[in-house]
Protein backbone atom coordinates (compact mmCIF):
# COMPACT_ATOMS: atom_id res chain seq x y z
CA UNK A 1 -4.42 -6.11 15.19
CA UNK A 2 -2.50 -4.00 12.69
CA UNK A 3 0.14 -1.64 13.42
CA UNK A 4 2.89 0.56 11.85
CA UNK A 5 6.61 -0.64 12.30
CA UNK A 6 8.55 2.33 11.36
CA UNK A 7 9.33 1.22 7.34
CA UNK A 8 6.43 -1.42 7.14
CA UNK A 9 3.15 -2.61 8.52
CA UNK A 10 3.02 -5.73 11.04
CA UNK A 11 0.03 -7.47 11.84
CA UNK A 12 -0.30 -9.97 14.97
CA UNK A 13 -1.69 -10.71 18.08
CA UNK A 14 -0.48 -11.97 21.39
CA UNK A 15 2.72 -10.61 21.19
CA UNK A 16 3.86 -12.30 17.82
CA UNK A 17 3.78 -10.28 14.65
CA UNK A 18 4.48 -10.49 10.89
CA UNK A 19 5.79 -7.56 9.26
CA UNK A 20 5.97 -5.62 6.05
CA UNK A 21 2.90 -7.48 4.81
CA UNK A 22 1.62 -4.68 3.05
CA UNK A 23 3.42 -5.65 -0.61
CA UNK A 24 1.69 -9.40 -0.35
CA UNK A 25 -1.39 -7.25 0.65
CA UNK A 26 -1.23 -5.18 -2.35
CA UNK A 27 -0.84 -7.89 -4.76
CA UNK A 28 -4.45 -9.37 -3.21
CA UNK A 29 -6.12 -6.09 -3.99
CA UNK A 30 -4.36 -6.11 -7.78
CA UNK A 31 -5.51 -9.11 -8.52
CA UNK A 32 -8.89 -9.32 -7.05
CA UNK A 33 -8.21 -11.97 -3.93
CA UNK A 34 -10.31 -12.05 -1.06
CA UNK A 35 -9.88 -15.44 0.63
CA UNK A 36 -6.66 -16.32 1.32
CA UNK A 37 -4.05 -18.06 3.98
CA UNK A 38 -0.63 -17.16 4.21
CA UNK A 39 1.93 -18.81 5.89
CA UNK A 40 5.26 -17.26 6.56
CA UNK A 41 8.38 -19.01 8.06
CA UNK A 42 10.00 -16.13 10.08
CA UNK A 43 8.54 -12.56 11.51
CA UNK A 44 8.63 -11.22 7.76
CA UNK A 45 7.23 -11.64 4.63
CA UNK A 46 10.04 -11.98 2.33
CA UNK A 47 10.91 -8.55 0.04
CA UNK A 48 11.30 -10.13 -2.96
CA UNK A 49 12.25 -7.28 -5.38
CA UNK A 50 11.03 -4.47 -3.44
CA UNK A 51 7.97 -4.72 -5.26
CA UNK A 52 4.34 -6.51 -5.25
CA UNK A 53 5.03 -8.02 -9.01
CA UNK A 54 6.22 -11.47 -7.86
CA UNK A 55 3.21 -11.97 -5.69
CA UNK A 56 1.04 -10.90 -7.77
CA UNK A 57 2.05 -13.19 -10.44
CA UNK A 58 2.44 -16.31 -8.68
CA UNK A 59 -1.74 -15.53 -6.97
CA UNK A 60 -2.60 -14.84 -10.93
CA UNK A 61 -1.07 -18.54 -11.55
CA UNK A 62 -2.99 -20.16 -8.66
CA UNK A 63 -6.55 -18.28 -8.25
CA UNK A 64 -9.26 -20.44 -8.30
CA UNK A 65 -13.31 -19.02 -7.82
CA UNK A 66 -14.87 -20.92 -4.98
CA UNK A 67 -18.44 -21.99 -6.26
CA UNK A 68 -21.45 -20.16 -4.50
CA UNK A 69 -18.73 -17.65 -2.28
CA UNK A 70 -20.28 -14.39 -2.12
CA UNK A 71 -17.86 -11.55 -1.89
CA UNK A 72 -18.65 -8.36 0.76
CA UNK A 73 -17.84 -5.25 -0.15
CA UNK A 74 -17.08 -2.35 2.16
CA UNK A 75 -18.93 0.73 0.44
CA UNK A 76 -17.81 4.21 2.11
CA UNK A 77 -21.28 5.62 2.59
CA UNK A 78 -19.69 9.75 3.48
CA UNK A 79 -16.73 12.03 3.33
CA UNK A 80 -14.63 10.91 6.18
CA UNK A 81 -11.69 13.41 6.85
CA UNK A 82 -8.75 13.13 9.04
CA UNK A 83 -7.50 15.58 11.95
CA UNK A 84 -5.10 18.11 9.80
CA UNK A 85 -6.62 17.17 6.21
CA UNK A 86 -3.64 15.08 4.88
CA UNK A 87 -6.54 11.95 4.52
CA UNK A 88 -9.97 11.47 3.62
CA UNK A 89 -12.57 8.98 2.65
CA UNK A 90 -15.28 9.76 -0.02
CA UNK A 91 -18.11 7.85 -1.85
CA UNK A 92 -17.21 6.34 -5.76
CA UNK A 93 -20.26 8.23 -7.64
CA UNK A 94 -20.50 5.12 -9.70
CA UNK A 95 -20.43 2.53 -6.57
CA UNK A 96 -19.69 -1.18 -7.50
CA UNK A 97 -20.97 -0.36 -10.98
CA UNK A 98 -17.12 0.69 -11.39
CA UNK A 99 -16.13 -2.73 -10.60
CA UNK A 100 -15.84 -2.68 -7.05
CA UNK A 101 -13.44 0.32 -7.42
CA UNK A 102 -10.88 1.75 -4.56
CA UNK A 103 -9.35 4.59 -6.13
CA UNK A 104 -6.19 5.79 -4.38
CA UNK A 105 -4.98 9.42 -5.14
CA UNK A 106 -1.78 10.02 -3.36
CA UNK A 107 -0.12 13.86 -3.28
CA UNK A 108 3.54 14.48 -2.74
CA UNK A 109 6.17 12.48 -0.57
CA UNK A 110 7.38 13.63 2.57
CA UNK A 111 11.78 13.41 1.77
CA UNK A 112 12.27 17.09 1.33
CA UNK A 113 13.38 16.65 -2.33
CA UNK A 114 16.02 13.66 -1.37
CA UNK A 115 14.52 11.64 -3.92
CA UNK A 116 14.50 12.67 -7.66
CA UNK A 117 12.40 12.76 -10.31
CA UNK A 118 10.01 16.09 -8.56
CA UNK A 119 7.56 14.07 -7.33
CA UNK A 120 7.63 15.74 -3.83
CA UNK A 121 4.73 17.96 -5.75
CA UNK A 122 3.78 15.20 -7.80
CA UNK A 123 -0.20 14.41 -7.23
CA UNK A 124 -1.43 10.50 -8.85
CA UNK A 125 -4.17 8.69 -8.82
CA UNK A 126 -5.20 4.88 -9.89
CA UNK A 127 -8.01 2.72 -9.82
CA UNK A 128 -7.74 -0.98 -8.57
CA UNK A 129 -8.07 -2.22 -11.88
CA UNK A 130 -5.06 -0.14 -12.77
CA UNK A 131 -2.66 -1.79 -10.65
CA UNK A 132 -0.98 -4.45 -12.80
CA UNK A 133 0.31 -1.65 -15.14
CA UNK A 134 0.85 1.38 -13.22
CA UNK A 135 1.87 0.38 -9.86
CA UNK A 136 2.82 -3.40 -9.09
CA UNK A 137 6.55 -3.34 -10.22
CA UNK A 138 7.38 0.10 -8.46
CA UNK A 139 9.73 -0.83 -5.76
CA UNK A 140 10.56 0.31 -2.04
CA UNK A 141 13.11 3.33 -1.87
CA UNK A 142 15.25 4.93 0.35
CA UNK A 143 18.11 6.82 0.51
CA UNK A 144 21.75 6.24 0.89
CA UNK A 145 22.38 8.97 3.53
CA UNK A 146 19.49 7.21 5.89
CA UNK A 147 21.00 3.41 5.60
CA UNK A 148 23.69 3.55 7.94
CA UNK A 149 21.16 4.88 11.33
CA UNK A 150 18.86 2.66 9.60
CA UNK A 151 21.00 -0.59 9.91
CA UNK A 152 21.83 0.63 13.43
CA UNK A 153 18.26 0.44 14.75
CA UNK A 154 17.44 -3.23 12.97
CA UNK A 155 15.67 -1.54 9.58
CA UNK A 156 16.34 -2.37 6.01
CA UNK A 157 18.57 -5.39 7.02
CA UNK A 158 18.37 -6.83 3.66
CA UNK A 159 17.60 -3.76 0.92
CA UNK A 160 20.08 -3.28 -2.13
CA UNK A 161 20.08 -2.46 -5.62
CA UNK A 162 18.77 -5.86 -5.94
CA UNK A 163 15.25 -4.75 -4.05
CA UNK A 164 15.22 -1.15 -3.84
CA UNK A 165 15.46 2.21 -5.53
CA UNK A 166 18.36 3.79 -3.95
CA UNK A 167 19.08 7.84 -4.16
CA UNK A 168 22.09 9.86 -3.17
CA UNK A 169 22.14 13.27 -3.62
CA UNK A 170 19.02 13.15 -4.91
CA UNK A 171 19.97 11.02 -7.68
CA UNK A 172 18.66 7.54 -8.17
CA UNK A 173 21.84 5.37 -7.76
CA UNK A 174 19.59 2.75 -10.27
CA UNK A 175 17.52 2.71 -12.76
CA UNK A 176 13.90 3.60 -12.12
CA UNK A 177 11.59 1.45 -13.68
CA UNK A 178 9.09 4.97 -13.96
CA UNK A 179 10.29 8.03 -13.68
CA UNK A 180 8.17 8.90 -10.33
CA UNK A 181 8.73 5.30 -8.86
CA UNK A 182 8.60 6.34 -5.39
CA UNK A 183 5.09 7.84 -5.29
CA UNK A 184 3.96 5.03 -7.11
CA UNK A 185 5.23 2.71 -4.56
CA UNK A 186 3.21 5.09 -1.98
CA UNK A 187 0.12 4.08 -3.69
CA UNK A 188 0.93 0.25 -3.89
CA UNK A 189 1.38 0.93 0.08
CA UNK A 190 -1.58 2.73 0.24
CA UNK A 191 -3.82 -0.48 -1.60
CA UNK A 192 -2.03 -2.50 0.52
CA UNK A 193 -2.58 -1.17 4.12
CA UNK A 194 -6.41 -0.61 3.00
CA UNK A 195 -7.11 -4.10 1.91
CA UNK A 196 -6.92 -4.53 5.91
CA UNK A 197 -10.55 -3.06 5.73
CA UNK A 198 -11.65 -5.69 3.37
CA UNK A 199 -12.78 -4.82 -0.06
CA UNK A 200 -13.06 -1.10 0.09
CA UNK A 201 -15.53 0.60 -2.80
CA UNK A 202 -14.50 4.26 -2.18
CA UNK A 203 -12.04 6.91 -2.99
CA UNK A 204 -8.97 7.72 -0.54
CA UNK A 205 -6.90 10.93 -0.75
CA UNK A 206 -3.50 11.40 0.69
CA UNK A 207 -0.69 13.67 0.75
CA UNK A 208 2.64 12.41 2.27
CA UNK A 209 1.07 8.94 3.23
CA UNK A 210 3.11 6.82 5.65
CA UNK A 211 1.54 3.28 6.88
CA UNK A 212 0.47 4.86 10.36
CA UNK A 213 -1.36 7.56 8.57
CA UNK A 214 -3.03 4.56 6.32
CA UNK A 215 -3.59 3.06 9.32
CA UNK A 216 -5.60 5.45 11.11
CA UNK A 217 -7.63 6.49 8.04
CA UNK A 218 -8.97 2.74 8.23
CA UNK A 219 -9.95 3.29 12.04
CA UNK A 220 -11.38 6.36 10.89
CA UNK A 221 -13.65 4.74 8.39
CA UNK A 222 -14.86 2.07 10.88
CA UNK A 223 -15.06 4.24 14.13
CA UNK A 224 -18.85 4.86 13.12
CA UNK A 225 -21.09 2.58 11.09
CA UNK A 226 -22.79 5.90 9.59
CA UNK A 227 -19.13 6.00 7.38
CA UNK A 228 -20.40 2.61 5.72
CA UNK A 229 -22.07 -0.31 4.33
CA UNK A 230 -21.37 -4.04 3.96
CA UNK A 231 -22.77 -4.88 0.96
């Protein structure tokens, strides 16, 4: 089972978890990987730089193509929309013939203009095969007026300048690496909280995504077998 935990998403069962898996996750999608085991000493998958960049490049150095495999794709099959309209699913026109394409559009964050750069309003959208470029080395963010009550209930025990993007006053504190960093972390979220599903073929629209909302668009896709094929 898969859940949201506040800042991150923790997957477990029997009462043990793993959290903020949803970096590691991302770098799978980016660089194709479908067959994997991870093992993790501690309830955590480590931060590394706030980013998925480190995994991805150490699962570049290491993949290997296991003779005879066959990989399964999860097509989306309909439009699949969310109570309220901040999610939906939708068929790629072009199917795996796009190479086996999720496409992520995410619109607008949800920090009240905390965090710089205008992309509150800010609408982007990438392609799997995009990811190495446009969204691996965007880091986690927050904001220096939320770390203190953040601290206080166990959250963001280890995030700096080292691993984050930090804003106060609106201002990042240091240097973006793009100049709409957060909402491209929001997508790299958004690939990796999907790649729970498997590998998705199929278009998902956001606005203000959080990892619950991610969450329950991927029960929404599977809650009837009419939403999709296995292919």
């Amino acid at each position: 089972p898969a859940g949201a935990g506040g800042l991150s998403t923790v997957v477990g069962a029997g009462g043990e978890g793993v959290g903020t898996v949803e970096h590691m996750l991302a770098a799978c999608a980016a660089v194709g990987l479908d067959n994997v085991a991870v093992v993790v000493d501690g309830g955590e998958v480590p931060g590394d730089d706030g980013s998925a960049r480190g995994f991805a490049d150490a699962m570049r150095g290491a993949l290997r193509e296991l003779p005879g495999a066959r990989r399964r794709h999860v097509v989306v099959a309909r439009v699949v929309e969310l109570p309220g309209g901040r999610a939906r699913w939708s068929p790629v026109a072009e199917g795996i013939g796009r190479g086996a394409a999720l496409v992520v559009r995410v619109g607008g964050l949800d920090f009240g203009g905390r965090v710089g750069g205008g992309v509150d309003g800010e609408v982007i959208e990438v392609e799997r095969g995009e990811m190495r470029g446009e969204v691996e080395p965007a880091r986690t963010f927050g904001c220096v007026e939320d770390a203190e009550e953040l601290k206080k209930r166990g959250l963001a025990m280890g995030a700096g300048l080292h691993n984050a993007l930090v804003f106060e006053g609106g201002r990042p504190v240091n240097t973006p690496r793009f100049h709409n960093e957060p909402l491209r972390h929001k997508v790299l979220d958004c690939f990796g909280d999907l790649r729970l599903g498997g590998v998705i073929v199929g278009v998902y629209e956001v606005l203000r995504p959080s990892h619950a909302l991610n969450l329950q668009a991927l029960q929404a896709l599977f809650a009837d077998p009419r939403n999709y094929s296995i292919v």
